[in-house]
Protein backbone atom coordinates (compact mmCIF):
# COMPACT_ATOMS: atom_id res chain seq x y z
CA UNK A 1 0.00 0.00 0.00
CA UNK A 2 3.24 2.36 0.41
CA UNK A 3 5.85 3.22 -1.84
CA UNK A 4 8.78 2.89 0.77
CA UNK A 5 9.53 0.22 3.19
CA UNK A 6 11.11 -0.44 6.14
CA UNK A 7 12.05 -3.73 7.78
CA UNK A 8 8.74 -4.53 8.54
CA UNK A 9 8.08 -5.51 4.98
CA UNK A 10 11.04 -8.36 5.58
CA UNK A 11 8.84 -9.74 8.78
CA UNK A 12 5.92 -10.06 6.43
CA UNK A 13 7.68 -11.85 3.77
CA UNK A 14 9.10 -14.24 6.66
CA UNK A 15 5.91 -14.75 7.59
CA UNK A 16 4.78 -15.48 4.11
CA UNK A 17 7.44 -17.95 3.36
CA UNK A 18 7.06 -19.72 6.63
CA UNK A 19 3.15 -20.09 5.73
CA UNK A 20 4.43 -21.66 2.53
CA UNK A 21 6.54 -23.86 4.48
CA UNK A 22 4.03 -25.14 6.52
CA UNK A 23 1.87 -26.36 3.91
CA UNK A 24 5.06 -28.83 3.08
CA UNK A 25 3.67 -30.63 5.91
CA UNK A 26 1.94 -33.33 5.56
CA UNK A 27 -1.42 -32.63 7.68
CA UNK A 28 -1.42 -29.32 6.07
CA UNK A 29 -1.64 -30.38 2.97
CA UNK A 30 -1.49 -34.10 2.17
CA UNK A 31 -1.28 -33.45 -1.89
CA UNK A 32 1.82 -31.95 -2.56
CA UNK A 33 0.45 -31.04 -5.47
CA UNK A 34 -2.42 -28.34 -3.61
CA UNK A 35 0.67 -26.20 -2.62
CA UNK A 36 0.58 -23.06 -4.09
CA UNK A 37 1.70 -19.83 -3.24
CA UNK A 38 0.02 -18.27 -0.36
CA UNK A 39 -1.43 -15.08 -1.64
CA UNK A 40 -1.91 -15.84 -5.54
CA UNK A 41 -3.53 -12.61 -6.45
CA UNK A 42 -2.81 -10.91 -9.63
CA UNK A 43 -3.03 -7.43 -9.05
CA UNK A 44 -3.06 -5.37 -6.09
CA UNK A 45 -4.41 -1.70 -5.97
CA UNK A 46 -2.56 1.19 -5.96
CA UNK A 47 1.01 -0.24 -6.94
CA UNK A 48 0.06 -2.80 -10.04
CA UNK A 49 -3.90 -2.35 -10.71
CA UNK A 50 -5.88 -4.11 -12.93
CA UNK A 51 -5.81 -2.14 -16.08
CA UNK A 52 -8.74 -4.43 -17.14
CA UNK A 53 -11.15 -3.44 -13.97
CA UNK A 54 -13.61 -0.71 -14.03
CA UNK A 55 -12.54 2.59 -12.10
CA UNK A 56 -14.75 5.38 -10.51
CA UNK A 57 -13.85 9.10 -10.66
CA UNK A 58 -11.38 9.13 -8.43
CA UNK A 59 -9.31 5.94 -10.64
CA UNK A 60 -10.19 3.76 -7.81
CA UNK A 61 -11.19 -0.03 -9.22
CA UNK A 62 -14.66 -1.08 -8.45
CA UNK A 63 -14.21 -4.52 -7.84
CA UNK A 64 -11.28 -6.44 -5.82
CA UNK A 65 -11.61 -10.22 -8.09
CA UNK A 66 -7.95 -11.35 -7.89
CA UNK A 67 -6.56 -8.86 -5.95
CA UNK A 68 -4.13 -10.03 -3.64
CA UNK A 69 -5.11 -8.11 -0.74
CA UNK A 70 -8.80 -10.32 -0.99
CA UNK A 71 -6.49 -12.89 -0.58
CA UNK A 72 -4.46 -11.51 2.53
CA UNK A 73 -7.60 -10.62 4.10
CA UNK A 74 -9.45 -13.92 3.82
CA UNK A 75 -6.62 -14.96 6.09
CA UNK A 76 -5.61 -12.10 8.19
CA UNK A 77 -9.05 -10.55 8.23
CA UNK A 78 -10.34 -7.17 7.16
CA UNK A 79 -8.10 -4.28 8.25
CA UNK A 80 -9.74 -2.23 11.07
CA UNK A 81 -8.89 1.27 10.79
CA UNK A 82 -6.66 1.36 13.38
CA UNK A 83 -4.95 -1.15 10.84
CA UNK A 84 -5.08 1.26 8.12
CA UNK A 85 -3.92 4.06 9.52
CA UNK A 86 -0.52 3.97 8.07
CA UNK A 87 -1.54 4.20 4.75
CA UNK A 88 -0.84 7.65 3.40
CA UNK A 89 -2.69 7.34 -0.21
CA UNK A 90 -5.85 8.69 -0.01
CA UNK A 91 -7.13 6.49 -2.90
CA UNK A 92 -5.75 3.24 -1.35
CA UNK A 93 -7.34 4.14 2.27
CA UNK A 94 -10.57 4.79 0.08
CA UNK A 95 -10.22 1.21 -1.92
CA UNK A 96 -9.29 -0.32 1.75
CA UNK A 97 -12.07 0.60 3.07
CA UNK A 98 -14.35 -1.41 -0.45
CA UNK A 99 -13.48 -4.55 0.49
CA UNK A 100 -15.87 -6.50 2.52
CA UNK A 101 -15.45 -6.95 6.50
CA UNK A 102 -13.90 -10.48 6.84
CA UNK A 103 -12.75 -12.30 9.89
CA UNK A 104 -9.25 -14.04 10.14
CA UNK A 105 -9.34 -17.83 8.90
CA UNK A 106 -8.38 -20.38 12.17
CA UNK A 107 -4.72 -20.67 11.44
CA UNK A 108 -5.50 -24.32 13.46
CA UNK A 109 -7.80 -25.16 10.69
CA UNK A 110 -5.28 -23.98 7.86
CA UNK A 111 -2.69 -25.49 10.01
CA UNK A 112 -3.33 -28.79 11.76
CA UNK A 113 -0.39 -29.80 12.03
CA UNK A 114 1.75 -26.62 13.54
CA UNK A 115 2.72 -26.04 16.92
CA UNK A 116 0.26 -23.39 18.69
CA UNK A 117 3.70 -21.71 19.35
CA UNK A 118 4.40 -21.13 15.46
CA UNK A 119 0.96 -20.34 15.23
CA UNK A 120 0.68 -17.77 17.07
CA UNK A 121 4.36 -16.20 15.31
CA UNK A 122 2.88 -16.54 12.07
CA UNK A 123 0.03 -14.29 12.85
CA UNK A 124 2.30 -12.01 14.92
CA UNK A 125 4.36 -11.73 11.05
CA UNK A 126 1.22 -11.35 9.28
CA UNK A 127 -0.15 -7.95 10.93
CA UNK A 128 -1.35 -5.71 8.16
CA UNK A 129 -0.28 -2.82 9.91
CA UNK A 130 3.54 -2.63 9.84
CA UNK A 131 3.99 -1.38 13.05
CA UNK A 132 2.43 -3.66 14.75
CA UNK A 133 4.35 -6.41 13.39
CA UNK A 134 7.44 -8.14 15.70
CA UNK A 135 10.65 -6.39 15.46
CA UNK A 136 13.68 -9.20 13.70
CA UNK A 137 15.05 -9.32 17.28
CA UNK A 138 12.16 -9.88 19.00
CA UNK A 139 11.61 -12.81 16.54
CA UNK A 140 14.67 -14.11 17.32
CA UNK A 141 13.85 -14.32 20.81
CA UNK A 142 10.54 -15.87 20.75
CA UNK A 143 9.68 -18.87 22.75
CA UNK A 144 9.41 -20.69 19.13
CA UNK A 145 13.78 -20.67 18.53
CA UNK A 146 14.09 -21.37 22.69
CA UNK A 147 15.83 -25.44 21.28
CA UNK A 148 17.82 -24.07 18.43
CA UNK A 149 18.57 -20.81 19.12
CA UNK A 150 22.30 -19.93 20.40
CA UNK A 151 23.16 -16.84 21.56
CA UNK A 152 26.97 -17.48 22.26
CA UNK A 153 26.99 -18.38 18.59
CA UNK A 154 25.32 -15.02 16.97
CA UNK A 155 26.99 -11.56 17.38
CA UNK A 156 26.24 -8.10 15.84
CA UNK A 157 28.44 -7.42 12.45
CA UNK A 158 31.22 -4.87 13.13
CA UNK A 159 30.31 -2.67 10.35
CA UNK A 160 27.39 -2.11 8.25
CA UNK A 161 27.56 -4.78 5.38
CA UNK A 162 27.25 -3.69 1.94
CA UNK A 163 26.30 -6.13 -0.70
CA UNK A 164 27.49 -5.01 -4.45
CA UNK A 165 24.10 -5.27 -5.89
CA UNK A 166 22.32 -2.67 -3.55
CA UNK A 167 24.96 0.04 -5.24
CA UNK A 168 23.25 -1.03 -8.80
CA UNK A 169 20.09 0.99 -7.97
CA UNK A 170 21.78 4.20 -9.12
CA UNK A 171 22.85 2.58 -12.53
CA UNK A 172 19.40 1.32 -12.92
CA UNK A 173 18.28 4.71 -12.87
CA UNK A 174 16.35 4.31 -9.19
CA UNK A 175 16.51 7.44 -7.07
């Protein structure tokens, strides 16, 4: 729904791969062939429309078939607008505010077969609202890691890390 994003957005795609993860397991989903992605929407208002869809005045789509955020919110539930509040596009709050008031899907039912522990971190990851997702190192700490997690083992990097590619975004013409 924004243009720029923080680490927050990172949390969410964590949370989206681990969803994908757990339907490897075999309560979850006993075909392997049923996986699929987890949000399998083709378009998503304001950042890639549907060119095809019908717009009102303000060049706001009418309808929400195959967006991806009907998707999200048939498992995260409808935004409240508490939730919302972060948005700063006018005509994205407006379009938010189209979609039908859903309730979040039981992540039990979706999920038979995951701990009530990773449960309850997915949905943490999966806040709509960025800010009210976990923080990396709070993640890192929850109860979930307590077995594997070793904190002799992990230390904070000396110096900011740069990774080649991340200077291309100049010679790609990005600002």
């Amino acid at each position: 729904m924004e243009k720029d994003y923080g680490k927050e957005v990172d949390v969410w795609a964590m949370g989206v791969i681990l969803g994908e993860l757990l339907y490897t397991l075999p309560a979850n989903c006993p075909n392997f062939a049923n996986r699929k992605c987890l949000f399998p929407g083709k378009y998503c208002f304001p950042l890639s429309p549907n060119k095809n869809t019908e717009i009102d005045d303000m060049g706001i789509p009418l309808t929400q078939r195959h967006d991806q955020l009907d998707l999200v919110f048939n498992m995260i539930g409808s935004p409240s607008a508490e939730d919302i509040s972060f948005v700063t596009d006018d005509k994205a709050v407006k379009y938010l505010q189209r979609f039908k008031q859903k309730a979040p899907c039981n992540l039990r039912e979706r999920y038979p077969e995951g701990s009530d522990q990773l449960l309850n971190l997915l949905a943490r990851m999966l806040q709509f609202n960025p800010f009210y997702r976990p923080s990396v190192d709070s993640l890192i700490e929850d109860p979930y890691f307590d077995e594997v997690r070793m904190f002799s083992k992990s230390y904070d990097a000396p110096e900011v890390i740069s990774l080649d590619f991340e200077m291309q975004q100049e010679y790609l013409g990005f600002p």
